[in-house]
Protein backbone atom coordinates (compact mmCIF):
# COMPACT_ATOMS: atom_id res chain seq x y z
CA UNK A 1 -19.95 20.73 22.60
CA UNK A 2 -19.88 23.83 20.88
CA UNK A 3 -15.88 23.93 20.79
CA UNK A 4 -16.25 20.66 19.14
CA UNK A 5 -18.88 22.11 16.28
CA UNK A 6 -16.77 25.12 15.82
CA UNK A 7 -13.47 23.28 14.91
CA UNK A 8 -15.47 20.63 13.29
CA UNK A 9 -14.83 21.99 9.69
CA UNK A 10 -11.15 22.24 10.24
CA UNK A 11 -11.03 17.99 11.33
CA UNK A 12 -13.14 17.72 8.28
CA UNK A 13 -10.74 19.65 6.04
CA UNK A 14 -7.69 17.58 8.09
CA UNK A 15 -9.46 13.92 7.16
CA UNK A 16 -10.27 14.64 3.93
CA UNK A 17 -6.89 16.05 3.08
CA UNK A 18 -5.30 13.01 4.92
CA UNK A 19 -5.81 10.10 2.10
CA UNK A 20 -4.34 12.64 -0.79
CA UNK A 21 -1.36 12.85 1.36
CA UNK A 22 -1.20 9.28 2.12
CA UNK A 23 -1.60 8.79 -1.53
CA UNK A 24 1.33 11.07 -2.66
CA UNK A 25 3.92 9.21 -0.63
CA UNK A 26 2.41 5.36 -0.53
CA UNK A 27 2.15 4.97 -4.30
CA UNK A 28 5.60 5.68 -4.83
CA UNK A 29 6.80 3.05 -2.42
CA UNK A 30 3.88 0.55 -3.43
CA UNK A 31 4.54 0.64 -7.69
CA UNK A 32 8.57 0.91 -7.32
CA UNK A 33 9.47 -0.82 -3.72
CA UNK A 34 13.00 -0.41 -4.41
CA UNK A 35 13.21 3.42 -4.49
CA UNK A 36 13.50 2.76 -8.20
CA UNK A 37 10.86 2.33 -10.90
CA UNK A 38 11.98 -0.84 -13.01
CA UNK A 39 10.96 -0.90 -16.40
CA UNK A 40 10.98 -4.24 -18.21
CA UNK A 41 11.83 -3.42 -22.17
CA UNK A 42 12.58 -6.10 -24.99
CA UNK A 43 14.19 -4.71 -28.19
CA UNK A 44 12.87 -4.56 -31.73
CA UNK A 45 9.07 -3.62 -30.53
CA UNK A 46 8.05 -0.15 -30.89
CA UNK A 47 5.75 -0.98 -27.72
CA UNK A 48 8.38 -1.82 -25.53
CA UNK A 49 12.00 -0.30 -27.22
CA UNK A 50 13.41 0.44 -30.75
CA UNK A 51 16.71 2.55 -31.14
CA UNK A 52 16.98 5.88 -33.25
CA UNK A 53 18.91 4.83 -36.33
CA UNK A 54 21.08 7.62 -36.01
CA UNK A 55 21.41 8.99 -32.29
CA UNK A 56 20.87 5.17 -30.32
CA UNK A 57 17.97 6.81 -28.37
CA UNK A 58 15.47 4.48 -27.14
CA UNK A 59 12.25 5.09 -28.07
CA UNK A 60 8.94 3.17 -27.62
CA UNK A 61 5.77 2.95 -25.15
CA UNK A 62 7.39 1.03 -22.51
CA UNK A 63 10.25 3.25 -22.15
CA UNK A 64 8.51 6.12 -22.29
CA UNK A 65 5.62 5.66 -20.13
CA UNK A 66 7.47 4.21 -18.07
CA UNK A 67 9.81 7.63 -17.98
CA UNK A 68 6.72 9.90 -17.55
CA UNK A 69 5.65 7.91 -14.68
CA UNK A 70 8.54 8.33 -13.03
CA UNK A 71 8.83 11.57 -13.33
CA UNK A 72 5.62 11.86 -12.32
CA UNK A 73 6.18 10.30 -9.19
CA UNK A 74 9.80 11.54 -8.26
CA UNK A 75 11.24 7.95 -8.66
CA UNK A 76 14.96 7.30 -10.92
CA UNK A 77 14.08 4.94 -13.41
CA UNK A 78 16.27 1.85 -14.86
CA UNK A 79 15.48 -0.31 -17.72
CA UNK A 80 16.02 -3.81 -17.43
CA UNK A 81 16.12 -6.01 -20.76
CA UNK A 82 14.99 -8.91 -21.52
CA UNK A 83 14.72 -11.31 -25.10
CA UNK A 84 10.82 -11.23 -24.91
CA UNK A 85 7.21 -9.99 -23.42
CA UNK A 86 6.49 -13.23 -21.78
CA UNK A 87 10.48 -12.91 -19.98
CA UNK A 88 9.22 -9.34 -18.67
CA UNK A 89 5.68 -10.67 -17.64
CA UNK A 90 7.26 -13.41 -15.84
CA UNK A 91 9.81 -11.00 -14.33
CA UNK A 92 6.77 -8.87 -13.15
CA UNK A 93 4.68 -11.44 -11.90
CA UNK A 94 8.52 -12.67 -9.34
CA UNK A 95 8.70 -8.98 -8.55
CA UNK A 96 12.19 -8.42 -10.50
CA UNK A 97 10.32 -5.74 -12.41
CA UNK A 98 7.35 -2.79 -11.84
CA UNK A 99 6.25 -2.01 -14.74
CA UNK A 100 5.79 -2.67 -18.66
CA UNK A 101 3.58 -2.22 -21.73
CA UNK A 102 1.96 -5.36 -23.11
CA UNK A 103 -0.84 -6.84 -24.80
CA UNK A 104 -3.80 -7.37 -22.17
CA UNK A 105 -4.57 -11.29 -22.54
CA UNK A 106 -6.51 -12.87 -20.57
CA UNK A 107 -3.52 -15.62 -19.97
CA UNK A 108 -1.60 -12.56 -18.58
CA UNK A 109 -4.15 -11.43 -16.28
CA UNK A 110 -3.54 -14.45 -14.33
CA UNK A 111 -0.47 -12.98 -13.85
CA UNK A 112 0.32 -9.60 -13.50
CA UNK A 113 -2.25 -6.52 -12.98
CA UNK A 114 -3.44 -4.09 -16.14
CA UNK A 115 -3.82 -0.75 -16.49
CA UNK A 116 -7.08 0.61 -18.86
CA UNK A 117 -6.14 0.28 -22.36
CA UNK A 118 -3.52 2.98 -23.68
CA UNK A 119 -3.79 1.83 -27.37
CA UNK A 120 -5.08 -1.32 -29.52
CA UNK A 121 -2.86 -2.92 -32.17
CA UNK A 122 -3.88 -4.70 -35.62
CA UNK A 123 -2.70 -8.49 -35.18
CA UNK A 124 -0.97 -9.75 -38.85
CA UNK A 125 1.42 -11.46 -40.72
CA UNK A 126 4.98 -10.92 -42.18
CA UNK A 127 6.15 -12.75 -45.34
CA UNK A 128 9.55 -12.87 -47.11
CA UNK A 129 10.49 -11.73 -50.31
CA UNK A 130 8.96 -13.59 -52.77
CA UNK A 131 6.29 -15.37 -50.92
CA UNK A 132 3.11 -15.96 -53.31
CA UNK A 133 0.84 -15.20 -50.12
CA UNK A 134 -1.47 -11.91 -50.75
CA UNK A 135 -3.37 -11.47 -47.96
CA UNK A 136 -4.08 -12.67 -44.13
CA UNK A 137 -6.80 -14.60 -45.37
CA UNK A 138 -4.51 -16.89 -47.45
CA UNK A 139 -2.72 -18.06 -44.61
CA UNK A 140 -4.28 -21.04 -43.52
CA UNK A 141 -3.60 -23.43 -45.68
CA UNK A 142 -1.92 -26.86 -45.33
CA UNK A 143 1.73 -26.63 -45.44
CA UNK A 144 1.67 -22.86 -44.98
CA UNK A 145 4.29 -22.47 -41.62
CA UNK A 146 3.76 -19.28 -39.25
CA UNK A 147 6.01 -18.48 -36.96
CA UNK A 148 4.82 -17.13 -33.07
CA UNK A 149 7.56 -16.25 -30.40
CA UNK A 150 7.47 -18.36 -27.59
CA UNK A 151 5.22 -17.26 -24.84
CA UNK A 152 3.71 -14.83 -27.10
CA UNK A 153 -0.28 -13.75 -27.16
CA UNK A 154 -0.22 -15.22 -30.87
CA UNK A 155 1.32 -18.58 -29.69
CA UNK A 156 -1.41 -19.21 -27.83
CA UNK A 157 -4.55 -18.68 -29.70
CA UNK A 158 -3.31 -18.68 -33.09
CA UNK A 159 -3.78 -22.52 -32.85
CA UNK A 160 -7.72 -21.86 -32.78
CA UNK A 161 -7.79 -19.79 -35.82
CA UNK A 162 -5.76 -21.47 -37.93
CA UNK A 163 -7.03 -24.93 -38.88
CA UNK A 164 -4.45 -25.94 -41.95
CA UNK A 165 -1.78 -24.00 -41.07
CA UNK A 166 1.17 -25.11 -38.54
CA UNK A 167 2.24 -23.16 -36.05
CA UNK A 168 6.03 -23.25 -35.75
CA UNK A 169 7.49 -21.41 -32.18
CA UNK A 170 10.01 -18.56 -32.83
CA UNK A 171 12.95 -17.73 -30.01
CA UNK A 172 12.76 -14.13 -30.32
CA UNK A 173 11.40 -11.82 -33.04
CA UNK A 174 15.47 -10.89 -33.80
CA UNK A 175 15.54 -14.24 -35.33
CA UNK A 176 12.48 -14.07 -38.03
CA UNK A 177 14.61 -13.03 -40.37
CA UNK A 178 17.33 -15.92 -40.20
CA UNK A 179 14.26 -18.22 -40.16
CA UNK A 180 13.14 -17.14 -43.37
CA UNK A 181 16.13 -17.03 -44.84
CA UNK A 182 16.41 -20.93 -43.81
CA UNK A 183 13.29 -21.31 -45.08
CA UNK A 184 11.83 -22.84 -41.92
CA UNK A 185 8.45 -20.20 -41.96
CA UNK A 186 6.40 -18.80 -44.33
CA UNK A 187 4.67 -16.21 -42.42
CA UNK A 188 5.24 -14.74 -38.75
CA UNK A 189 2.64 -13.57 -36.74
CA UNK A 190 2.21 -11.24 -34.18
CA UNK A 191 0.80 -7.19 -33.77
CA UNK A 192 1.51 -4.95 -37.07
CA UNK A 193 3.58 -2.47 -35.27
CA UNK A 194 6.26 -5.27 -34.56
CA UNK A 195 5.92 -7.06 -37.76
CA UNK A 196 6.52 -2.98 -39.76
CA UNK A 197 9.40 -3.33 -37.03
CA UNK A 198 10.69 -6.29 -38.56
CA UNK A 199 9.83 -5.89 -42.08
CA UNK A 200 12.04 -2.44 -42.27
CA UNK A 201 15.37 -5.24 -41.30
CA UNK A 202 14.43 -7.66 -43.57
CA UNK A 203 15.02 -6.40 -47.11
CA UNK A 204 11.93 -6.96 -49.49
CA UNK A 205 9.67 -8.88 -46.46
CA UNK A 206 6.61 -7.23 -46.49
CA UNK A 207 3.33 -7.04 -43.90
CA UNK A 208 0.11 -8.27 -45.37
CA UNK A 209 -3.25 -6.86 -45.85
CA UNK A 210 -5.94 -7.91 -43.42
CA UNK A 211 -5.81 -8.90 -39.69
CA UNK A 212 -6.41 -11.79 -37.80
CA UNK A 213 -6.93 -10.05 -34.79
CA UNK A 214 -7.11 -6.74 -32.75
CA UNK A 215 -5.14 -7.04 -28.90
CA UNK A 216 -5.63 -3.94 -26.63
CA UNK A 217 -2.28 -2.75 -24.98
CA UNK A 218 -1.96 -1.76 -21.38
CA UNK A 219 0.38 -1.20 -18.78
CA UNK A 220 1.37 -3.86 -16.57
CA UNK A 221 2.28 -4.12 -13.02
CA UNK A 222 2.41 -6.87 -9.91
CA UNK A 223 -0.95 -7.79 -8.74
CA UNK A 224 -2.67 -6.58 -5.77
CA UNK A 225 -1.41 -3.11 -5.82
CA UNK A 226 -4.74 -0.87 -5.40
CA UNK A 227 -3.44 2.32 -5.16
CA UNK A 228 -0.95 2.10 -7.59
CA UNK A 229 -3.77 0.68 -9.96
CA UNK A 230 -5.60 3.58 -8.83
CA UNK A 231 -3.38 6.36 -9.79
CA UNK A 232 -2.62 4.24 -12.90
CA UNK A 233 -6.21 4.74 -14.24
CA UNK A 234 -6.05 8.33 -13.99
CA UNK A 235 -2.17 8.36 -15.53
CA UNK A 236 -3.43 6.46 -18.88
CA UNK A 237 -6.32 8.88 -18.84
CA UNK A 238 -5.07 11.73 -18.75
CA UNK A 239 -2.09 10.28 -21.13
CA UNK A 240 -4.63 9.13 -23.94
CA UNK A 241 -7.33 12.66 -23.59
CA UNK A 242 -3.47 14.70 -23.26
CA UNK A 243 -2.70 13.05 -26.70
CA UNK A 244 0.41 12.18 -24.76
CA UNK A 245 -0.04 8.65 -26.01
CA UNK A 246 -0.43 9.35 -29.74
CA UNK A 247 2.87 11.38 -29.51
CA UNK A 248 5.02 8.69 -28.03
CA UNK A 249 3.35 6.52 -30.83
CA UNK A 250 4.53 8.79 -33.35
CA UNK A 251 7.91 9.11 -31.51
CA UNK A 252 8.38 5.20 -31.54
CA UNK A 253 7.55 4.97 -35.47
CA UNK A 254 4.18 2.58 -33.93
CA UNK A 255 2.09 1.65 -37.42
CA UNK A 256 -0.74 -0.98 -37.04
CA UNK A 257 -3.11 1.33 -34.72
CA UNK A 258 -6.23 -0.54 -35.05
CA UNK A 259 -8.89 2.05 -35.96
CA UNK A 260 -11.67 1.32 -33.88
């Protein structure tokens, strides 16, 4: 009995040094279960990927966060792309892919698993050149067209704020610009820091005053993962307090930070 007292404080020092280690080497395996941390992107969204104008370096908060977690875990890290958010969420929610930034809906909590928020967005709307709209709140009116990409946060509950307006679906944000061009919207919708994306392609489009909306960003990865969720929490916090976040915004060109 007293042997067992006297190395008591080394088995309590061995059990309570046992889940840390367990930790290091399960979350790895459990948030990238291919040896590889897959990173869904879509282009033309500072929150997911943009290119440098110049260089061709990718920039943006899904690629990376997604670089600094692997890093931070010892995992290689590949990009997969896809046309849009709801493609990646899909992709997430099939296990294709580990990891992404998006919008935290409610809708896509149903599907995939979210980090605490790393950032929250302005919602708005883009208009061409020459459009006599002024301001978000002249929007919905009858006859006024707004354009939401398919699968998109805005797609679905734009149709409860808007009472006049119509909603008309959009492909992929690449193609607002042929759209206005044909005249087919008036407006498209979604979080400022894609539609300042947009506007700086589309010569003379501009992004409107006012909001319609604030959506809180987070990282998102397959459900059910609890320690990768776990270490997740403690990534974003560190990420955000770091200012890690706020440089990567900067990095990506991100405008629209809501400022609340």
């Amino acid at each position: 009995m007293v042997a067992l007292l006297r190395r008591l404080p080394l088995l309590l020092v061995l059990l309570c040094s046992a889940p840390q280690h367990l930790h290091a080497q399960t979350v790895p395996a459990q948030i990238a279960p291919t040896g590889t941390l897959r990173v869904g992107v879509y282009p033309g969204s500072p929150l997911s990927m943009v290119r440098d104008k110049a260089t061709g370096e990718a920039r943006g908060m899904s690629v990376e966060l997604g670089d600094e977690a692997a890093r931070q875990l010892g995992l290689p890290v590949r990009r997969i792309e896809y046309r849009t958010v709801a493609e990646i969420v899909a992709a997430i929610s099939a296990g294709e892919v580990d990891f992404t930034v998006s919008n935290a809906s409610p809708a896509r909590a149903k599907e995939v698993d979210f980090s605490p928020t790393v950032l929250s967005l302005e919602l708005g709307y883009l208009v061409p050149d020459g459009s006599a709209l002024a301001s978000a709140v002249d929007i919905d009116r009858a006859g006024i067209r707004v354009g939401v990409t398919r699968g998109s946060t805005s797609e679905r509950t734009l149709p409860d704020i808007l009472k006049n307006a119509r909603i008309v679906t959009v492909p992929a944000v690449g193609e607002v610009g042929s759209m206005f061009e044909r005249g087919a919207i008036d407006a498209y919708a979604t979080n400022k820091p894609i539609l300042f994306e947009t506007a700086d392609t589309i010569p003379k489009s501009r992004v409107l005053p006012g909001r319609w909306g604030v959506e809180h960003v987070a990282i998102a990865i397959p459900r059910g993962q609890v320690l990768a969720m776990s270490w997740l929490r403690e990534f974003v916090e560190k990420a955000r307090s770091g200012g890690l976040i706020a440089r990567m915004a900067e990095r990506a060109g991100l405008r629209g930070a809501a400022m609340e």
